[in-house]
Protein backbone atom coordinates (compact mmCIF):
# COMPACT_ATOMS: atom_id res chain seq x y z
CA UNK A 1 23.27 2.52 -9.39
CA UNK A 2 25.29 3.62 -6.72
CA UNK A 3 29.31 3.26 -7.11
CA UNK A 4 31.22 1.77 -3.75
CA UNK A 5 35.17 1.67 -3.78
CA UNK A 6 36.97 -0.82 -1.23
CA UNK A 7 37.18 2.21 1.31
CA UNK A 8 33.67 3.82 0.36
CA UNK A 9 30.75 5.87 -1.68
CA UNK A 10 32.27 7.11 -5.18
CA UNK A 11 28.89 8.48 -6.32
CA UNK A 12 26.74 7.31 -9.07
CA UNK A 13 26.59 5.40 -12.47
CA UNK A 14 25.98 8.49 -15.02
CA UNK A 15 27.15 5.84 -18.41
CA UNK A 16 27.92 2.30 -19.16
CA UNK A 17 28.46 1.11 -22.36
CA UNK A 18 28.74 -2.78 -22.95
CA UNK A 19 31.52 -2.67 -25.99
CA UNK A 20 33.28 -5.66 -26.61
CA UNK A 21 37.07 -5.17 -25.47
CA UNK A 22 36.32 -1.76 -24.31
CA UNK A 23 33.24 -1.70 -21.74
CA UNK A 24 33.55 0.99 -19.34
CA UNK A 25 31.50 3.23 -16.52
CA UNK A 26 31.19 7.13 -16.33
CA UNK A 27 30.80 7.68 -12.04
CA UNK A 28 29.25 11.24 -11.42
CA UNK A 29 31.36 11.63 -8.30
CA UNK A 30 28.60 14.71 -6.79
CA UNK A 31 30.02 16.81 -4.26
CA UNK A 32 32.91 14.27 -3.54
CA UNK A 33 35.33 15.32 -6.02
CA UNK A 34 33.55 18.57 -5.99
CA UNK A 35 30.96 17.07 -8.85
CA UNK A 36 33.72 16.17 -11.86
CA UNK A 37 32.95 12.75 -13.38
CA UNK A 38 35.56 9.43 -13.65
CA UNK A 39 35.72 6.77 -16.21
CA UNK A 40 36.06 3.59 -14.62
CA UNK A 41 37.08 0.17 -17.08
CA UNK A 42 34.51 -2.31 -16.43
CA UNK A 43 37.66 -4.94 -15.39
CA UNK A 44 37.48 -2.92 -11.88
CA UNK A 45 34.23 -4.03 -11.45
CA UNK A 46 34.41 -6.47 -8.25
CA UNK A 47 31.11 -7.01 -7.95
CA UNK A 48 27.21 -5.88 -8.34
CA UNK A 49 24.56 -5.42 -6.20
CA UNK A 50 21.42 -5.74 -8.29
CA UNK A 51 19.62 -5.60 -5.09
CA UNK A 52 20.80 -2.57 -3.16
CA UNK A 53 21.38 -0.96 -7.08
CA UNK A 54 25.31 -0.79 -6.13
CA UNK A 55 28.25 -1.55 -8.44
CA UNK A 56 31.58 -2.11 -6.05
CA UNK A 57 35.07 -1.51 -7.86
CA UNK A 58 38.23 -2.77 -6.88
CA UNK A 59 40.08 0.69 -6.05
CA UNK A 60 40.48 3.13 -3.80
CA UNK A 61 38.72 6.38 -3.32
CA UNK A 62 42.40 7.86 -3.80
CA UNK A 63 43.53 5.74 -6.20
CA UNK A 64 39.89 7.07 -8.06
CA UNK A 65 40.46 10.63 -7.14
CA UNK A 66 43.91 10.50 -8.34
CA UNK A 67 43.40 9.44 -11.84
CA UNK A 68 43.70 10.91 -15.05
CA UNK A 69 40.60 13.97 -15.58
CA UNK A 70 37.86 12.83 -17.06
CA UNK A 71 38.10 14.12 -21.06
CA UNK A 72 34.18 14.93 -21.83
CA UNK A 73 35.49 15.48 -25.62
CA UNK A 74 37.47 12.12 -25.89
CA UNK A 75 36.24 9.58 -23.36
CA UNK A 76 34.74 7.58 -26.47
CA UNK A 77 38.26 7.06 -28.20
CA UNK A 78 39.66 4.02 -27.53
CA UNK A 79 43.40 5.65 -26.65
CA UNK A 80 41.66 8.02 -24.52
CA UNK A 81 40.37 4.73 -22.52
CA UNK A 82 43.96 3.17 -23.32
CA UNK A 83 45.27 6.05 -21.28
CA UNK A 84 42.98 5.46 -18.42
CA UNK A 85 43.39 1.74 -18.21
CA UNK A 86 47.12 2.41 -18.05
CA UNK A 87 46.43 4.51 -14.86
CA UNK A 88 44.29 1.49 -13.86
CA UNK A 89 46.40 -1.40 -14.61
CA UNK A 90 43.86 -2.84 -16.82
CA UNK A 91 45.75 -4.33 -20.45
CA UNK A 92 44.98 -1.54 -22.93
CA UNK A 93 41.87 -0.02 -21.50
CA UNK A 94 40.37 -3.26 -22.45
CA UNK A 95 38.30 -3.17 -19.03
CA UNK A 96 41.04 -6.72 -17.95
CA UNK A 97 41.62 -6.20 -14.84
CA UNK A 98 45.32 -7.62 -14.09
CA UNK A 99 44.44 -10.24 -10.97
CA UNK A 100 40.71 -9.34 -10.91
């Protein structure tokens, strides 16, 4: 699936996991961040496009390219994806988005 920000193309769904409390996306970004890969907490999903295969999140391309570096050695650890939903705004990484 394809991954669309509010202001744009992120890149691609590269991992999903469906854990409860702690669901979250890897987006290979490609050439837009120069190939490097974010992990996204499901709770800024805004919507999905089974149809067109596109999952829309509720942030920014900066707000996205600004975020903590994706840790290929810790993403699984649950205060690795604490840390992230921090940077999100999302209650402990839980994938909750705050107003979403």
């Amino acid at each position: 699936f394809k991954v669309e920000a509010t202001d744009g193309s992120i890149g691609k769904v590269d991992e999903s996991t469906y854990e409860a409390g702690g669901s979250y996306i890897v987006v290979d970004t490609g050439p837009w961040i120069f190939g490097k890969k974010v992990l996204l907490p499901a709770g800024l999903i805004s919507d999905i496009d089974p149809d067109a295969e596109t999952v829309f999140v509720a942030r920014t391309k900066d707000e996205i390219k600004n975020a903590p570096e994706f840790d290929e050695e810790r993403y699984r650890e649950p205060s690795y994806r604490n840390e992230i939903g921090s940077y999100y705004g999302t209650r402990a990484g839980t994938g909750s988005g705050q107003g979403l």
